[in-house]
Structures are given as C-alpha cells and as structure tokens.
Protein backbone atom coordinates (compact mmCIF):
# COMPACT_ATOMS: atom_id res chain seq x y z
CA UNK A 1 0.00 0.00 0.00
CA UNK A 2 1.32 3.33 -1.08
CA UNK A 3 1.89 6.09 1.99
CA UNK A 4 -0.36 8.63 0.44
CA UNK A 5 -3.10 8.39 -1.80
CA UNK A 6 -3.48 11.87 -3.83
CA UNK A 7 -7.26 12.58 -4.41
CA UNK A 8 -8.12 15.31 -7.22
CA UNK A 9 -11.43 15.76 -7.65
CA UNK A 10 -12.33 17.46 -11.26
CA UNK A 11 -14.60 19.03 -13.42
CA UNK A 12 -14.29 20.08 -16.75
CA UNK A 13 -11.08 21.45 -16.31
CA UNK A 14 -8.26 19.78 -18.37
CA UNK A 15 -5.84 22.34 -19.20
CA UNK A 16 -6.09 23.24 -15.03
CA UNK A 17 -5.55 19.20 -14.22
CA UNK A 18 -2.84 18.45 -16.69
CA UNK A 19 -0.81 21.80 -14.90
CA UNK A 20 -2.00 19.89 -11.41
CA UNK A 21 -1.10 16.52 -12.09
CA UNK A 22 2.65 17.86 -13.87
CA UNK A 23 3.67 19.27 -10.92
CA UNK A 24 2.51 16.09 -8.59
CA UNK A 25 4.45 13.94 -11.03
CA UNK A 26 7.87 15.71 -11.10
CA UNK A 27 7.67 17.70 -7.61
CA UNK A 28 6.01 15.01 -5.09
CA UNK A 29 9.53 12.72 -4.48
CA UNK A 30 10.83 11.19 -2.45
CA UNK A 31 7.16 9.83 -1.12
CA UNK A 32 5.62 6.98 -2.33
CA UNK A 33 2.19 8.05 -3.90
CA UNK A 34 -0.61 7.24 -6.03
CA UNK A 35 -2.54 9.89 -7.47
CA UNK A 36 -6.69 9.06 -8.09
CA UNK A 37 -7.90 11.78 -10.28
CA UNK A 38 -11.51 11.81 -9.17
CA UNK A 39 -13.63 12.66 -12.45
CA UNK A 40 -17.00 14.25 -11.92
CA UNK A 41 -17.19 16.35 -15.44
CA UNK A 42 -18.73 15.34 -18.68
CA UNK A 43 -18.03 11.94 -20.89
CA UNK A 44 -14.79 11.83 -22.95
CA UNK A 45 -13.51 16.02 -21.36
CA UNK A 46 -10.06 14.18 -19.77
CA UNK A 47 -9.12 12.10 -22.87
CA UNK A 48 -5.86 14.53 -23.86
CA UNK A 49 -5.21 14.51 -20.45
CA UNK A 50 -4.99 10.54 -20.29
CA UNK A 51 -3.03 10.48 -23.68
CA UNK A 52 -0.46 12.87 -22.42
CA UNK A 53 0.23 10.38 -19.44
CA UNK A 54 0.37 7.75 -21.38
CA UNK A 55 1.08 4.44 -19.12
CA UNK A 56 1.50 6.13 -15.83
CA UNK A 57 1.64 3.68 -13.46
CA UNK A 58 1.35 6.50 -10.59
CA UNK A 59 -2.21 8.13 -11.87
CA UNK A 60 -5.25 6.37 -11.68
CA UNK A 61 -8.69 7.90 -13.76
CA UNK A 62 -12.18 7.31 -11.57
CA UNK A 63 -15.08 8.36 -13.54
CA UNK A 64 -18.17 9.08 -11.06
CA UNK A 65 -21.70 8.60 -12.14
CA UNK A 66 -22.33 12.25 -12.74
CA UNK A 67 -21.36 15.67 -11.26
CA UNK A 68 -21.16 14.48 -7.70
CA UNK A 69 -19.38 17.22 -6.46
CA UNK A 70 -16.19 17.36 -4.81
CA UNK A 71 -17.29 16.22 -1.45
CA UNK A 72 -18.35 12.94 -2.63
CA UNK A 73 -15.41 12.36 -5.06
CA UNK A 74 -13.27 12.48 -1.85
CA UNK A 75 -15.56 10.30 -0.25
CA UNK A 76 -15.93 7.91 -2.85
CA UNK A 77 -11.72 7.64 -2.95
CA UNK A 78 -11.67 6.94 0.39
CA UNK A 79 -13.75 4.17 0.09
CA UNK A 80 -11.86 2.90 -3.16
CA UNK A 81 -8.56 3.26 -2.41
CA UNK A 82 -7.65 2.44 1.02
CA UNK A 83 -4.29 4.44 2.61
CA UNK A 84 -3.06 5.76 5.87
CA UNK A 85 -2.76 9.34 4.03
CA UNK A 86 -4.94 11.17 1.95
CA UNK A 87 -3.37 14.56 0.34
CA UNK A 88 -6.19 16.33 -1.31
CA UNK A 89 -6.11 18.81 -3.97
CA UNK A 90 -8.37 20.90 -6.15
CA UNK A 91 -7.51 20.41 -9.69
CA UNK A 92 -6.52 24.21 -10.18
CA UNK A 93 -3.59 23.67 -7.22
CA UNK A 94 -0.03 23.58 -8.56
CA UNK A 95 1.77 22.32 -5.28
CA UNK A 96 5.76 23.44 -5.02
CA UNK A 97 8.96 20.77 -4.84
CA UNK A 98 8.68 18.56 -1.38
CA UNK A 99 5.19 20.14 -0.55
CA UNK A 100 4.18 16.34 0.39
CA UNK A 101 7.46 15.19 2.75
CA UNK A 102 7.05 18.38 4.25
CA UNK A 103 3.65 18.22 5.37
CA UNK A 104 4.00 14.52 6.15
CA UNK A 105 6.61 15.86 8.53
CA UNK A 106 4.14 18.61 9.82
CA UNK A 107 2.06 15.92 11.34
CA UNK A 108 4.56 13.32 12.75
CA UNK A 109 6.71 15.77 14.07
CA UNK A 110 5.16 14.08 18.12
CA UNK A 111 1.55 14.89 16.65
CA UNK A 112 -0.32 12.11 17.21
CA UNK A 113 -3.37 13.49 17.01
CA UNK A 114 -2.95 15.69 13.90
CA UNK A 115 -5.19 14.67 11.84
CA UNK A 116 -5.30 17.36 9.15
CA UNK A 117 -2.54 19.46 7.70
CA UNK A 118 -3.17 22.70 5.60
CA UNK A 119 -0.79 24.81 3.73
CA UNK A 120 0.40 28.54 2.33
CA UNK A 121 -1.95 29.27 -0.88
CA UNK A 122 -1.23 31.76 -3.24
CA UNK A 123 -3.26 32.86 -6.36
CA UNK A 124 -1.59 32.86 -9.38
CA UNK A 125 -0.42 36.30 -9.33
CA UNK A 126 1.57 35.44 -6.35
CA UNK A 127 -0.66 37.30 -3.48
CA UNK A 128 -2.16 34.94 -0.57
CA UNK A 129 -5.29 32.86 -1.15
CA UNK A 130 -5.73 31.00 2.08
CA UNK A 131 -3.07 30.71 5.19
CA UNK A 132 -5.15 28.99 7.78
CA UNK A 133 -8.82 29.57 8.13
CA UNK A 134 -11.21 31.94 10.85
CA UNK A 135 -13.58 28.58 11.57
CA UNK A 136 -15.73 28.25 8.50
CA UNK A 137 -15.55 31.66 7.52
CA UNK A 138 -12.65 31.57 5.15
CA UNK A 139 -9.06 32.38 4.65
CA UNK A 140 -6.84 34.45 6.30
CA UNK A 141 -4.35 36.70 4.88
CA UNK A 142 -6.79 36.53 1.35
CA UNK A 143 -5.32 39.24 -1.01
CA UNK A 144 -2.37 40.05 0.65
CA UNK A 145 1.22 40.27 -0.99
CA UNK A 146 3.09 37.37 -0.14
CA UNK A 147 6.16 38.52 1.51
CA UNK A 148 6.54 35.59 4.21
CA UNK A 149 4.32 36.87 6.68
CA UNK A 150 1.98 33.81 6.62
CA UNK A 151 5.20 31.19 6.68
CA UNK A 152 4.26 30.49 10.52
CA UNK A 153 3.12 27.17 11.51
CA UNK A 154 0.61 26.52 14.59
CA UNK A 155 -1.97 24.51 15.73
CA UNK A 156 -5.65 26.12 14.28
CA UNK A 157 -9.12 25.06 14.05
CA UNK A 158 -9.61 25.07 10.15
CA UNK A 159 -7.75 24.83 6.80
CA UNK A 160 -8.30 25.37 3.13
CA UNK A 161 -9.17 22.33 1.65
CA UNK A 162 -7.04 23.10 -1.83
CA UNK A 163 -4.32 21.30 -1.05
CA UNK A 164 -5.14 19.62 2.44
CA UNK A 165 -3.36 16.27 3.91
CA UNK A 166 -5.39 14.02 6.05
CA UNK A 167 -5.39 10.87 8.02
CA UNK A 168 -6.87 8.14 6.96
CA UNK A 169 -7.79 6.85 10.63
CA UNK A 170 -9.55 10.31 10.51
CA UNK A 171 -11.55 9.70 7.41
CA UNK A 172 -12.72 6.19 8.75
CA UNK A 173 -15.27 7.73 10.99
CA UNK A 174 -15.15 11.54 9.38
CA UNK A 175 -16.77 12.09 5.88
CA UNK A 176 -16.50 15.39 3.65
CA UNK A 177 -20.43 16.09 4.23
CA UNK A 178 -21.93 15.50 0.35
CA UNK A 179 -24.92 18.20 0.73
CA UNK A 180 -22.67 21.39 1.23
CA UNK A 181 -21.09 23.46 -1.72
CA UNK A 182 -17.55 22.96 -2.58
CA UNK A 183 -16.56 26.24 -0.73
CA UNK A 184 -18.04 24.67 2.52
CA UNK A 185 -17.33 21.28 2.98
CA UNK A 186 -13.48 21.91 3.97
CA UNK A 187 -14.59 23.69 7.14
CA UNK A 188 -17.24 22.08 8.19
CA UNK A 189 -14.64 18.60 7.86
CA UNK A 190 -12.04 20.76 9.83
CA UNK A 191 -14.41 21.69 12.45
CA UNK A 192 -16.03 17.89 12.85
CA UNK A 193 -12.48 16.52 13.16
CA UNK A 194 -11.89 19.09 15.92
CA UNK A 195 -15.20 17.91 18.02
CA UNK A 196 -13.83 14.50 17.89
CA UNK A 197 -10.46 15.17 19.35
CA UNK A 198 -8.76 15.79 16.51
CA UNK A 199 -6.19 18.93 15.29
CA UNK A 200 -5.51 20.67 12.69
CA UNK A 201 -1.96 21.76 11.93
CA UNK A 202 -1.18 25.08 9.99
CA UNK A 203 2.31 24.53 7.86
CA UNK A 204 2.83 27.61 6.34
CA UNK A 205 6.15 27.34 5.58
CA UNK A 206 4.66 24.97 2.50
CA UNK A 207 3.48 26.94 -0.40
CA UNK A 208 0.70 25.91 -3.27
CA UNK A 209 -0.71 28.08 -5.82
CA UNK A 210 -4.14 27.76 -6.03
CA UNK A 211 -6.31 29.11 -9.60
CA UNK A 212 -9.47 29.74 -7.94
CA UNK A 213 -11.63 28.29 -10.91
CA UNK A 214 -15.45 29.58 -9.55
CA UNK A 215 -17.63 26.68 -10.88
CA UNK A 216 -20.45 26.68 -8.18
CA UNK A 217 -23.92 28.89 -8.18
CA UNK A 218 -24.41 31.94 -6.10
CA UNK A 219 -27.69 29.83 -5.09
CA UNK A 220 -25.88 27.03 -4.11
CA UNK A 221 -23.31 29.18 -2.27
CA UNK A 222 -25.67 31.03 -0.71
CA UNK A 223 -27.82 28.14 0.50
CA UNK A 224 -24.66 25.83 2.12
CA UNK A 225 -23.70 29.32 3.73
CA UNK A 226 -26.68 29.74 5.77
CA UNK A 227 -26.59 25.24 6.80
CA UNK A 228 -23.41 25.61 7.85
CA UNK A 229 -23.90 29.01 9.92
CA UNK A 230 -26.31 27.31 11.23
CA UNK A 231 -25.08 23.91 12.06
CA UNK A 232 -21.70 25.41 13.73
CA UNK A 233 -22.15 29.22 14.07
CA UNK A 234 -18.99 30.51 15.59
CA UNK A 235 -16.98 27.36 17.33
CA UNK A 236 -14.37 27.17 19.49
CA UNK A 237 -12.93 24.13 21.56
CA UNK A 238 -11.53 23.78 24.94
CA UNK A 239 -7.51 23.29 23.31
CA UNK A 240 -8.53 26.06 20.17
CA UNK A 241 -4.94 28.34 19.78
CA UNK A 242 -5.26 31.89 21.56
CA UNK A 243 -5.61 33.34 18.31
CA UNK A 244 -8.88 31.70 17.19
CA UNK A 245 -10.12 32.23 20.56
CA UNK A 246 -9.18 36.10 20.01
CA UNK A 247 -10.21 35.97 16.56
CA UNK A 248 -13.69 34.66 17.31
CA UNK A 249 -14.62 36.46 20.60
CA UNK A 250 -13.96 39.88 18.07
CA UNK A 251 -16.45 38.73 15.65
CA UNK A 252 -19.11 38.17 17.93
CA UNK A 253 -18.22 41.56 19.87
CA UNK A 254 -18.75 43.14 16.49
CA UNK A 255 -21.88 41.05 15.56
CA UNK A 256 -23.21 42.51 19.28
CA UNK A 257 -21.56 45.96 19.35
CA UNK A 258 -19.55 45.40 21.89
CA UNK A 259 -17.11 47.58 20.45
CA UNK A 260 -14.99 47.49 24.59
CA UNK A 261 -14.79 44.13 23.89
CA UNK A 262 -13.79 44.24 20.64
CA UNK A 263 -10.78 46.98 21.56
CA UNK A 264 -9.65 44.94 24.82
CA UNK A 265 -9.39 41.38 22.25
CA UNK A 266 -7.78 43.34 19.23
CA UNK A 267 -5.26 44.62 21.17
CA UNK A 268 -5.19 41.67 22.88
CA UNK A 269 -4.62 40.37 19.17
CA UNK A 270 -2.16 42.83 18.20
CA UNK A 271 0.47 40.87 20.45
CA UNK A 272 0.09 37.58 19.66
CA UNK A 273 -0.70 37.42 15.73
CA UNK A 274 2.38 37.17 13.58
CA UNK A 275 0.39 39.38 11.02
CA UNK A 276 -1.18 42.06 13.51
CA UNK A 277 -2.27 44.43 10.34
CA UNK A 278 -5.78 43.13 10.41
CA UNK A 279 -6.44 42.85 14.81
CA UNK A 280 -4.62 46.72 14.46
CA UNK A 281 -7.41 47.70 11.46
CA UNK A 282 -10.15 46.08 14.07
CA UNK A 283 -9.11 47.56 16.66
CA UNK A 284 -9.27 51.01 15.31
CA UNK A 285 -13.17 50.17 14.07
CA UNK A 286 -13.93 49.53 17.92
CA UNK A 287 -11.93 52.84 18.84
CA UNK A 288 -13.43 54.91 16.24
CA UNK A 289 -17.07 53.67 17.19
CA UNK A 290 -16.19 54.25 21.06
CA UNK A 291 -16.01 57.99 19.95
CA UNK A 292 -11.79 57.91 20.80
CA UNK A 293 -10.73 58.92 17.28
CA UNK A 294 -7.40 59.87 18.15
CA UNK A 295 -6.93 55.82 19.51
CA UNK A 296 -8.58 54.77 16.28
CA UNK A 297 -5.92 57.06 14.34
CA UNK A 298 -2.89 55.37 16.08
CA UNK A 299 -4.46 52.02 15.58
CA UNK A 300 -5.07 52.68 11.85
CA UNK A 301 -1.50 54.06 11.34
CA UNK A 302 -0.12 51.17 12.70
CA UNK A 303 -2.08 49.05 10.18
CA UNK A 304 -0.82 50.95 7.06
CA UNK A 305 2.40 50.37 8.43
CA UNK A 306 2.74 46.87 7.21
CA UNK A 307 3.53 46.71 3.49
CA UNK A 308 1.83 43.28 2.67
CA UNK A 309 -1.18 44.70 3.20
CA UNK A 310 -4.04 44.08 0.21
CA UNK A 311 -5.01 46.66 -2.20
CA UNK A 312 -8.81 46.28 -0.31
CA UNK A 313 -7.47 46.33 2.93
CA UNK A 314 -5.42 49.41 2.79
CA UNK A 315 -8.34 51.41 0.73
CA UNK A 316 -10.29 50.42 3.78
CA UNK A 317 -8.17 51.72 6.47
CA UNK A 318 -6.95 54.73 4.44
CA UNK A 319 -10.89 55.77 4.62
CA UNK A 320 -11.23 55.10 8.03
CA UNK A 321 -7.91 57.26 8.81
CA UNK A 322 -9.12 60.23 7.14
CA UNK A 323 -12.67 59.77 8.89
CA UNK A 324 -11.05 59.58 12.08
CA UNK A 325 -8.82 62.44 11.29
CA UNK A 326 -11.82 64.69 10.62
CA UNK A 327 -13.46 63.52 13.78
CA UNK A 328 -10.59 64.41 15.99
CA UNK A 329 -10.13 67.67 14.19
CA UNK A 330 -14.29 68.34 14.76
CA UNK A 331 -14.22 67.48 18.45
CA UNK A 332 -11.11 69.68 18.70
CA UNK A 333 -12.31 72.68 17.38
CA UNK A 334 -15.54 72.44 19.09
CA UNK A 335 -13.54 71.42 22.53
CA UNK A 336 -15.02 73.70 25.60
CA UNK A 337 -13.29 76.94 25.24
CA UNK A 338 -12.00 76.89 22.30
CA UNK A 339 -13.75 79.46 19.64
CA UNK A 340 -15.56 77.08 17.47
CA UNK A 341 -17.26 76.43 20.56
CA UNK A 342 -18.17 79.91 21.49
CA UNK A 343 -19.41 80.59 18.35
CA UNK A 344 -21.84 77.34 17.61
CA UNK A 345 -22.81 78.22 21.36
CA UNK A 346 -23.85 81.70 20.29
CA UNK A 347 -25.42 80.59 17.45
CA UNK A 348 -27.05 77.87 18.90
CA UNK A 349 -28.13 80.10 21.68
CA UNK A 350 -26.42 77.82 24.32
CA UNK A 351 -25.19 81.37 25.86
CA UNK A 352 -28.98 83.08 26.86
C-alpha cells in the first residue's frame, strides 16, 4: 500500500488538471504516492489529459456517475482506495517541490493526534489565497502580498481544503459532508475533526498556488452558507490556539456591538498574531465607534504600516484614517473653550 493516496477531484477542467497533475508527477519525491484523479465532469472532457500520461503507473482515472461534487469524489476515494494518508487537492492547485514530505513531517513531528494538515496558498499572481482559516468563515491573509508573513506554523481550528493532507484513521469515521457546496465542505470537515479530538496543523512554511476556478452557483453558495452558519455558528474548543479564541470572541463583539470588547481582544490580538495588520485595522473600528478617534488614528497608522497589506485592505483603512482624522479635528475645534465652541454656542443660543 502506497503512503499517500493523492485525491483530485475534477470538473471540466483539463488544461487546469494536466498543470496539477505535472507538478505532482515531477515535484512530489521522495514519497511513495498514487494519485486518483476523481472525475466528476462530462463523458470523454479528460481524454488529452490521459493520452499525455500515457502508461502512468502513478495516476489512476475514476469516472463518477455524474457531477457528484467534490465532497463525494473524496468520499468515494476513500472508500476505493484504502491508505493511511490522503493529500487532497483541487484540480486548479499547482503544489511546489517537497510540498508532500514536508507536510508529512508537519504531522509526525510528536503529533499524534494531527489529523489534518493545511498549507500557504497563493493565487496565481503570487498574493495569498488561504493561510489557515477563521472557523468556517474563510481564509486568512486573502489578497495580501506574499512577503513571508503567513510562513508560521501553529496549531488552528480550520484549513483550506485546496491542497489539504489528512489521516486516513480520521476519514474512517469523518466524511467530507456530500450536501454542502464545494466552498463549505473543507470547514465544516475541519471543524467535525476538531469535536472528535482531533487537530488541525497550519504549515505555512509549505506553499501551493491555487487558480481559484469559480464553478459553483451563487444559489448554491448562498444556501450551504446559511446550513453551515447554522449547524456550527462561531466554534471554538476547549484546546482552540489563543488566536482563534481572540479571533472569534472579536467577531461576535462586532456582531453585538460590543465595540470594549472588541478593543480589549484586538489589542489583545495585536500581540500575539504574527500578522497584527488586520487585529490593528479592528481595533481602530472599535476605537473609532467608542467615539476615541485619536486611539482609532494610532491604531489605523499602525495598520498601514505593514507593506503586505491588500489593495482592499489598505483602501479600507486609508478611509477610516481620514474619517477619524476629521473627527478628531471636529471634536477639537468644538472642545469647551475653544472658539468654534463659542461661536456654535452663540449661534445655537447655548449662551442666553
């Protein structure tokens, strides 16, 4: 039995797959591996694809009975291909040289209980897909420039499920759940391995580039997005790192308008995350909505100070600078005593 069984689900995407499956064949040594391309698209769409490989012995083709979705062509190569490692990737993933040894190592390095391993995405043009992931929410660090500020590695609840390794012993008793949409079902796995005792390891010193190739409905999206809020809300679990636990307790201070709470756990944040841009940027939100806008313009400073920042990100606190600017400036001019504030109490009659 081979170490690792790759698993590529596919769809219709042969140019994207025969770019995937080059770089598993040439950069994936010295591990032993067999990789099960998972096909879910239309009769006949991977035939240049299987003529290119020729007699591969390595790559094995699995036509499903229909568009199955990804979920279920993992599921379905689990139950086909037995293996005490399962390194999953989306067929638009190019991984780098010794991206498999590497997170092999992540999760034997005295991990027994590691039973998921995530990685560094990029998008193509080189800025950050996914590092690990805020619960089901997503990735963080999406958009930013890649300039090794997401090469950490920790413990974390949730990883992107692009280019994901996973125990078998996990997936024994763990399925990828069949009903969600493909931009779900990696969470929601994450987060059910976590409630049975599981972890999930963060190796972001391993690097994939991920296309991003959108091939779901906004319906479909929209409907596994309010299942899964619902199943799991906002988790955490008695051994979650202190930065989920920070990370969550701000978005449900901001969902309840805490905003104290969400200033004491930002800066909280600010000390602790190896990327502080976005807990500074939050921080300054809860500042500039607790009326301190001179706080909020330190915080926000602080947060343009980090040159990885994305394009969105830095628009974002760039407005919120200036509006904070203007609101120190107002409640300056119209401090008591000054004569702003004679005058709009003159006009105002404030004086009689």
């Amino acid at each position: 039995m081979n170490p690792v069984t790759i698993v590529i689900p596919t769809y219709a995407a042969p140019q994207a797959l025969a770019d995937c499956l080059r770089a598993v064949l040439t950069r994936t040594a010295p591990v032993p591996f067999r990789a099960v391309i998972m096909d879910n698209g239309p009769q006949g769409a991977l035939r240049a694809v299987q003529r290119a490989l020729g007699r591969e012995p390595r790559a094995t083709f699995h036509r499903l009975a229909g568009n199955l979705g990804k979920a279920a062509a993992i599921n379905r190569a689990v139950e086909l291909f037995p293996s005490p490692w399962y390194a999953i990737l989306d067929d638009d993933t190019v991984i780098a040289r010794g991206w498999l040894s590497k997170l092999l190592s992540a999760a034997g390095k005295g991990r027994p209980r590691t039973a998921i391993v995530g990685c560094r995405l990029l998008l193509p043009d080189r800025r950050i897909y996914s590092a690990e992931m805020i619960s089901w929410l997503g990735g963080v660090g999406y958009k930013e420039r890649d300039l090794g500020q997401r090469s950490y590695e920790r413990f974390c609840d949730a990883v992107c499920g692009a280019c994901m390794l996973v125990r078998g012993e996990a997936l024994s008793t763990i399925r990828f759940d069949e009903g969600l949409a493909q931009e779900y079902e990696d969470g929601d796995f994450c987060l059910k391995a976590r409630e049975a005792g599981w972890k999930v390891f963060y190796a972001g010193s391993v690097c994939a580039v991920h296309g991003n190739l959108f091939r779901r409905t906004t319906r479909r999206l929209e409907r596994a997005r309010d299942e899964i809020r619902r199943r799991w809300a906002l988790p955490v679990f008695p051994d979650s790192h202190p930065i989920d636990l920070l990370r969550v307790a701000i978005l449900r201070g901001q969902a309840a308008c805490d905003w104290t709470a969400v200033a004491r756990d930002s800066r909280r944040l600010t000390s602790i995350d190896p990327a502080p841009a976005a807990a500074w940027w939050r921080l300054g939100m809860a500042l500039l909505n607790l009326r301190r806008p001179q706080a909020a313009s330190s915080a926000f400073s602080r947060a343009l100070g980090y040159r990885y920042l994305s394009e969105e990100l830095r628009t974002s606190v760039e407005l919120a600078l200036a509006l904070s600017s203007a609101k120190k400036r107002a409640l300056s001019e119209f401090a008591p005593g000054s004569r702003r504030s004679v005058d709009a109490a003159a006009s105002s009659g404030w004086d009689t």
